[in-house]
Protein backbone atom coordinates (compact mmCIF):
# COMPACT_ATOMS: atom_id res chain seq x y z
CA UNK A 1 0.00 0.00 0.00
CA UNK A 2 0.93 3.79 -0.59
CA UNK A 3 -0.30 4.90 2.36
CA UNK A 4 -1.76 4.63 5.07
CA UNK A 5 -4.90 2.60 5.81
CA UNK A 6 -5.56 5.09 8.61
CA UNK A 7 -4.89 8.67 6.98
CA UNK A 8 -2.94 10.30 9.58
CA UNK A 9 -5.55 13.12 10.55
CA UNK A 10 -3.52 15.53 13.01
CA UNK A 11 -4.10 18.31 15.54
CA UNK A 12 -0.22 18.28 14.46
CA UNK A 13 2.86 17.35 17.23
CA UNK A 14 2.23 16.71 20.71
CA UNK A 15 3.45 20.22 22.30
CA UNK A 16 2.76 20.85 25.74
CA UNK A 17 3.36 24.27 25.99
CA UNK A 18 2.22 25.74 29.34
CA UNK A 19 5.53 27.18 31.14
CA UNK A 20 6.44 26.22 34.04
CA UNK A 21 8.62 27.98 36.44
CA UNK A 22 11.24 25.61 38.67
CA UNK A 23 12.46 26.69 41.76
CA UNK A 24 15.78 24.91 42.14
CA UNK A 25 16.32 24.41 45.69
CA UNK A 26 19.10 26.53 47.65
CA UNK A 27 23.06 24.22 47.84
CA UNK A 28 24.25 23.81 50.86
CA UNK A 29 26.53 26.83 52.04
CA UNK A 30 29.83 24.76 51.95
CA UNK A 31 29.09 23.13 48.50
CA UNK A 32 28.26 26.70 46.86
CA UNK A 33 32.07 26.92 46.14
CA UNK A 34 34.14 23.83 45.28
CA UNK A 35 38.01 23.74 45.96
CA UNK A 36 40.64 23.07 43.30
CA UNK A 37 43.38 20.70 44.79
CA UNK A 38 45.76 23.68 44.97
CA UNK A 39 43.23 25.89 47.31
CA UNK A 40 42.24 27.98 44.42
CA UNK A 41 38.44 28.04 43.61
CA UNK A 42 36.68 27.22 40.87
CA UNK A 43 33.68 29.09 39.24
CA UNK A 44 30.08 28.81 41.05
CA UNK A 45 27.80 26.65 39.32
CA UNK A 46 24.36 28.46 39.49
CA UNK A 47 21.26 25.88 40.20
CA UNK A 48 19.92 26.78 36.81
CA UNK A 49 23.13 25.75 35.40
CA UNK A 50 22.67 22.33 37.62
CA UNK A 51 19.33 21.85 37.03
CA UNK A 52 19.97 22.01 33.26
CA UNK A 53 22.94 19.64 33.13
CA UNK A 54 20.29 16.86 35.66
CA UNK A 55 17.41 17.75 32.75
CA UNK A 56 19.75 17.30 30.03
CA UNK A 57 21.36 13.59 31.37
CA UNK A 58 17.96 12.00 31.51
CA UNK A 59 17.28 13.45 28.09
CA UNK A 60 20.00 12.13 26.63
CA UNK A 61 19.84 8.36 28.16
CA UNK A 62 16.34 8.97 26.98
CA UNK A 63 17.33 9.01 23.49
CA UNK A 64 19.71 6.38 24.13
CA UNK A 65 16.91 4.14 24.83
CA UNK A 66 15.13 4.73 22.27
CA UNK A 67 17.69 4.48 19.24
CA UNK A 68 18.21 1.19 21.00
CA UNK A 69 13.80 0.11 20.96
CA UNK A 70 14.22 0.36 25.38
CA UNK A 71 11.19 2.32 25.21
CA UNK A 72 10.10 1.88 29.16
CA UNK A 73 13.53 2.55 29.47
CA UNK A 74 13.17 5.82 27.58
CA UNK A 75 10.11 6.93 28.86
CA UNK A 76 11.21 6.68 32.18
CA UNK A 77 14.32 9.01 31.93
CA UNK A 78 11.75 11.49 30.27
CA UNK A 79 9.31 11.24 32.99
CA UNK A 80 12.16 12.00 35.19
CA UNK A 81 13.52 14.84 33.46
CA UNK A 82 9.89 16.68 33.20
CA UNK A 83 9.71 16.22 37.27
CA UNK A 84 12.55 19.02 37.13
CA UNK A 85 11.27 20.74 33.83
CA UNK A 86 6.91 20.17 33.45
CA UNK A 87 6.47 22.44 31.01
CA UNK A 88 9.57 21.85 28.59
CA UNK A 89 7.91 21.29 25.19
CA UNK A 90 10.96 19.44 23.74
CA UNK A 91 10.64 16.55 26.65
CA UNK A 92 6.86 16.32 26.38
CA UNK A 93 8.22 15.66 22.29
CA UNK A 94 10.37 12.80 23.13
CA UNK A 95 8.04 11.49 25.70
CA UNK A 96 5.34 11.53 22.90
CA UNK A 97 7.74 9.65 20.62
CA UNK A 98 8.29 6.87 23.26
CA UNK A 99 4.34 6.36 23.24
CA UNK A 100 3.86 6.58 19.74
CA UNK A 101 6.41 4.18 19.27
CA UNK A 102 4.97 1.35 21.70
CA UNK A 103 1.40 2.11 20.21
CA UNK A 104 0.14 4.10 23.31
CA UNK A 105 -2.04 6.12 21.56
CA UNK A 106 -4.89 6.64 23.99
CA UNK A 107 -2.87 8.02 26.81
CA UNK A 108 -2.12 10.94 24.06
CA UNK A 109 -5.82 12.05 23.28
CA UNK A 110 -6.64 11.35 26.76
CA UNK A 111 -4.46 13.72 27.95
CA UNK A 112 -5.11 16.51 25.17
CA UNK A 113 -9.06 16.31 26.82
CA UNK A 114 -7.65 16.75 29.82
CA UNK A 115 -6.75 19.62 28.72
CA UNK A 116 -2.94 19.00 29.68
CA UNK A 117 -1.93 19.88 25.89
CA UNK A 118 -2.41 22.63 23.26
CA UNK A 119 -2.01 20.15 19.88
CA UNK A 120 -2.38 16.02 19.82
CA UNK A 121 -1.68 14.35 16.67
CA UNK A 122 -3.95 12.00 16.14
CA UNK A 123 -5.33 9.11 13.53
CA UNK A 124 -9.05 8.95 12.17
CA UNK A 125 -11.54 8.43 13.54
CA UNK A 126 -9.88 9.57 17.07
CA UNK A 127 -9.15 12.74 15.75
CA UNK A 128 -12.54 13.60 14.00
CA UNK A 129 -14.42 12.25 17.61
CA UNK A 130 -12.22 14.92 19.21
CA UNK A 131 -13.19 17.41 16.97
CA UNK A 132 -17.09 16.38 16.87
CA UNK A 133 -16.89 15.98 20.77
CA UNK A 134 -16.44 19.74 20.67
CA UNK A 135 -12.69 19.13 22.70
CA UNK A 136 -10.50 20.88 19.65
CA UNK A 137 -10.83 21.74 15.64
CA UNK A 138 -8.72 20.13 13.13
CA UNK A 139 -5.19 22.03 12.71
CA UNK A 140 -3.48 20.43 9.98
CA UNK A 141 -3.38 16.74 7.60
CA UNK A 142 -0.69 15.42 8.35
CA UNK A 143 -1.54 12.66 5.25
CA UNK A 144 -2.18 15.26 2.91
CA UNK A 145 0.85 17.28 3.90
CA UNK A 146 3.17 13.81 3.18
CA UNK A 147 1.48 12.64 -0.10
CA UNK A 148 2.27 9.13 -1.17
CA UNK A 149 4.13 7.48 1.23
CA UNK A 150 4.79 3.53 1.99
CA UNK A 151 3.66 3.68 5.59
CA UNK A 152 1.12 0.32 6.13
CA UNK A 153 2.23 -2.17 4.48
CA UNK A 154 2.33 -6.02 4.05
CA UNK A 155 4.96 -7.76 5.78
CA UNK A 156 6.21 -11.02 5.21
CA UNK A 157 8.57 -13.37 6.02
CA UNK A 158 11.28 -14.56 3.37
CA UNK A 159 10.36 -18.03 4.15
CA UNK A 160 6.75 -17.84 3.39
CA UNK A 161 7.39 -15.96 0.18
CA UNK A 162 9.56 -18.70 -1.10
CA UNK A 163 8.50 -21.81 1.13
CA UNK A 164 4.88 -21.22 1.25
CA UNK A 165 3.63 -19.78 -1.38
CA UNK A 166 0.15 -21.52 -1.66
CA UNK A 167 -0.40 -19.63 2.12
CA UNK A 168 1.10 -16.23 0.56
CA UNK A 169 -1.19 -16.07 -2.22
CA UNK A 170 -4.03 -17.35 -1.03
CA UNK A 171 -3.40 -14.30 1.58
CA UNK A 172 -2.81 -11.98 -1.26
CA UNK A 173 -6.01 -12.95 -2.74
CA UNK A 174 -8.17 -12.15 -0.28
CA UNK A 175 -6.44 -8.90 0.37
CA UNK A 176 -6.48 -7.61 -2.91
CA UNK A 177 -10.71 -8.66 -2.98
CA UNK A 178 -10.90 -6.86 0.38
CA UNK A 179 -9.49 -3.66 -1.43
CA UNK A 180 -11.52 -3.77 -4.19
CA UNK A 181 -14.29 -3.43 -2.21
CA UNK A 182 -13.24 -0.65 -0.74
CA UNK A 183 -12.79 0.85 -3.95
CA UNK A 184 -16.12 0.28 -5.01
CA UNK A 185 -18.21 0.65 -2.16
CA UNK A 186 -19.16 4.18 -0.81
CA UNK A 187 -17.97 5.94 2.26
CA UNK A 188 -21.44 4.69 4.47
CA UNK A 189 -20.96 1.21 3.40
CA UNK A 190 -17.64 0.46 4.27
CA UNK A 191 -18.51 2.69 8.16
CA UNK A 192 -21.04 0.00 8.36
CA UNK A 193 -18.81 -2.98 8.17
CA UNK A 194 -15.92 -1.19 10.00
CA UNK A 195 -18.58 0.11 12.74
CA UNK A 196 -18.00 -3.50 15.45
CA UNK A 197 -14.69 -2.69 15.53
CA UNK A 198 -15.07 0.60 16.48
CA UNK A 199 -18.84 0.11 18.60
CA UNK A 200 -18.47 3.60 20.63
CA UNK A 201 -18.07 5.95 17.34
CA UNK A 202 -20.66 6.97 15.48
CA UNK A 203 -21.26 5.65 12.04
CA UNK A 204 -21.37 9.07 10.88
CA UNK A 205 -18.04 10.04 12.16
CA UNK A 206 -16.65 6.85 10.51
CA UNK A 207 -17.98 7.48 7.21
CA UNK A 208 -16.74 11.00 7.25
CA UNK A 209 -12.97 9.21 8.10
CA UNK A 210 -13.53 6.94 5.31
CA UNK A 211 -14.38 9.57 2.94
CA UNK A 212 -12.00 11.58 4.31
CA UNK A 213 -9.10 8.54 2.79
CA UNK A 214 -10.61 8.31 -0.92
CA UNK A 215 -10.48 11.69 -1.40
CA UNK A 216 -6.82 11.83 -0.29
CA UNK A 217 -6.34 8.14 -2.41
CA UNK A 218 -5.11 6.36 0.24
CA UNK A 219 -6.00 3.04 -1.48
CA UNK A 220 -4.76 3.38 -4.48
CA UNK A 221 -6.23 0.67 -7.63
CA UNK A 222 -2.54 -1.09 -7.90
CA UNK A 223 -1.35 -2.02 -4.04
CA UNK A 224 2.33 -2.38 -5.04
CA UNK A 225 5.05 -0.48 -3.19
CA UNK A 226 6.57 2.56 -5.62
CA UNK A 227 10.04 3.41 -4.71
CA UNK A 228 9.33 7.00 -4.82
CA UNK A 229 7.11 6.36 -1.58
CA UNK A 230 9.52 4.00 -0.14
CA UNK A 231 12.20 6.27 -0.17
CA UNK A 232 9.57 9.05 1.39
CA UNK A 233 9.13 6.87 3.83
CA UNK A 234 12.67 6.54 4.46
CA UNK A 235 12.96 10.09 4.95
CA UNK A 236 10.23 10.21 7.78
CA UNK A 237 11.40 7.72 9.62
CA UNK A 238 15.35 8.94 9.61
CA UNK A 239 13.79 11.91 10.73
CA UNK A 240 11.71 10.63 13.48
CA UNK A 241 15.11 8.85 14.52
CA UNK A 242 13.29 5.23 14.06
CA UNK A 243 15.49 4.18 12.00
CA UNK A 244 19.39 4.89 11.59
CA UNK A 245 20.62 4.40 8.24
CA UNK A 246 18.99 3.80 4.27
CA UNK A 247 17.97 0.10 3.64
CA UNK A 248 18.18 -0.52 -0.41
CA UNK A 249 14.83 -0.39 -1.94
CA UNK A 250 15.24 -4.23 -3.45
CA UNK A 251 16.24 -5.71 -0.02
CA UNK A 252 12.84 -5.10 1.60
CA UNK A 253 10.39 -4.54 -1.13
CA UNK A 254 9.00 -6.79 -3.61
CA UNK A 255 6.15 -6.56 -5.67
CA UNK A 256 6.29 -10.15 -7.23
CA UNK A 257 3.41 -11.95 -5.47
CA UNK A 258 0.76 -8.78 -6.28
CA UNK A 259 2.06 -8.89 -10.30
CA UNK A 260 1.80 -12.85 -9.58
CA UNK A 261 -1.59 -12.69 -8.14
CA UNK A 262 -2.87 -10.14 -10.32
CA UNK A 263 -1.57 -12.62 -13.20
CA UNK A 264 -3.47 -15.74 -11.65
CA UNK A 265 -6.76 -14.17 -11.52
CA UNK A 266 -6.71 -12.78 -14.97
CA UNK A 267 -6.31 -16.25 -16.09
């Protein structure tokens, strides 16, 4: 697929932007000063200055852990760092990442109608029952902002591609009939079927998400990857720091068991 299955409807980045003013607490009178081994002096370190070298160590193991997928890890070095700093925006960001990364989502938009943040970013239909709820307007499409992009997609292993490949295409099959509904049915239709898994949204607010992914052609007629949106994807998720280098286009994609599939049922 060329995007994805969810368009990613946003109230933009999590930013927690309410300041917060930290009273560092007073040093002890003999510790204000420390002594070089000579008996001269060295410099005063101010609590600011302290208090910004403690934020910035449980930032940085923070980031550690997550370049290295210890996201409890990670979120617990930016929980500690915002006990010193609530209302640092660029925490709240990482912690946000750390969530978003372990599939936390509801802890986000529960928060935002707390009314703990000023922007949540959000996938349909969360973000449209936010915005029906009467809790905050749609900012900004993050889906239409990124255009084509390989973000859901079909994963499989090696071995199934080339040791069962009755199972793979049978699997195809199906898929490919499931999308072609979706294609050809209308935006009320498709709510219907979707509306068990989702039992406390209305249909209307599903159909309106639904809608709201043909007209941005999220499922496109032909589901094969494009290497233009592979390497968009790419981009986004060096950015996001998910991943750390460029994997080559033919190592992880191939589009032989669609063409295959497609082949078999025009037979």
């Amino acid at each position: 697929m060329n995007r994805t299955l969810l368009q990613v409807l946003a109230l933009v980045l999590l930013v927690f932007a309410a300041a917060a003013a930290v009273q560092a607490e007073e040093p002890p009178a003999d510790s204000s000063r420390e002594k070089a081994g000579d008996g001269e002096a060295r410099a005063d370190v101010s609590p600011a200055d302290a208090l910004l070298k403690k934020v910035q160590k449980h930032v940085n193991k923070g980031h550690d852990h997550l370049v290295k997928g210890e996201y409890e890890e990670a979120l617990f070095e930016f929980d500690s760092a915002l006990q010193h700093v609530p209302g640092h925006t660029g925490v709240w960001a990482s912690r946000g990442q750390a969530l978003f990364t372990m599939g936390r989502f509801q802890e986000a938009e529960e928060a935002f109608r707390a009314g703990e943040g000023d922007y949540v970013h959000l996938q349909n239909p969360n973000a449209l029952n936010v915005v029906t709820d009467g809790v905050g307007h749609l900012a900004a499409s993050v889906g239409e902002a990124l255009g084509p992009i390989a973000f859901s997609t079909l994963a499989m292993s090696r071995r199934l591609l080339t040791e069962e490949t009755e199972t793979a295409q049978a699997f195809m099959r199906a898929y490919l009939a499931a999308r072609q509904w979706i294609l050809e049915s209308d935006a009320e239709t498709i709510a219907e079927a979707l509306h068990p898994l989702f039992p406390e949204t209305a249909k209307m607010v599903l159909a309106k998400s639904v809608a709201g992914y043909k007209e941005l052609g999220t499922w496109l007629p032909h589901p094969g990857i494009a290497r233009q949106s592979y390497e968009r994807a790419l981009d986004m998720w060096l950015a996001a720091g998910q991943i750390t280098r460029r994997y080559p286009f033919e190592e992880v994609v191939t589009n032989e068991l669609i063409e295959k599939t497609i082949g078999m049922d025009k037979t």
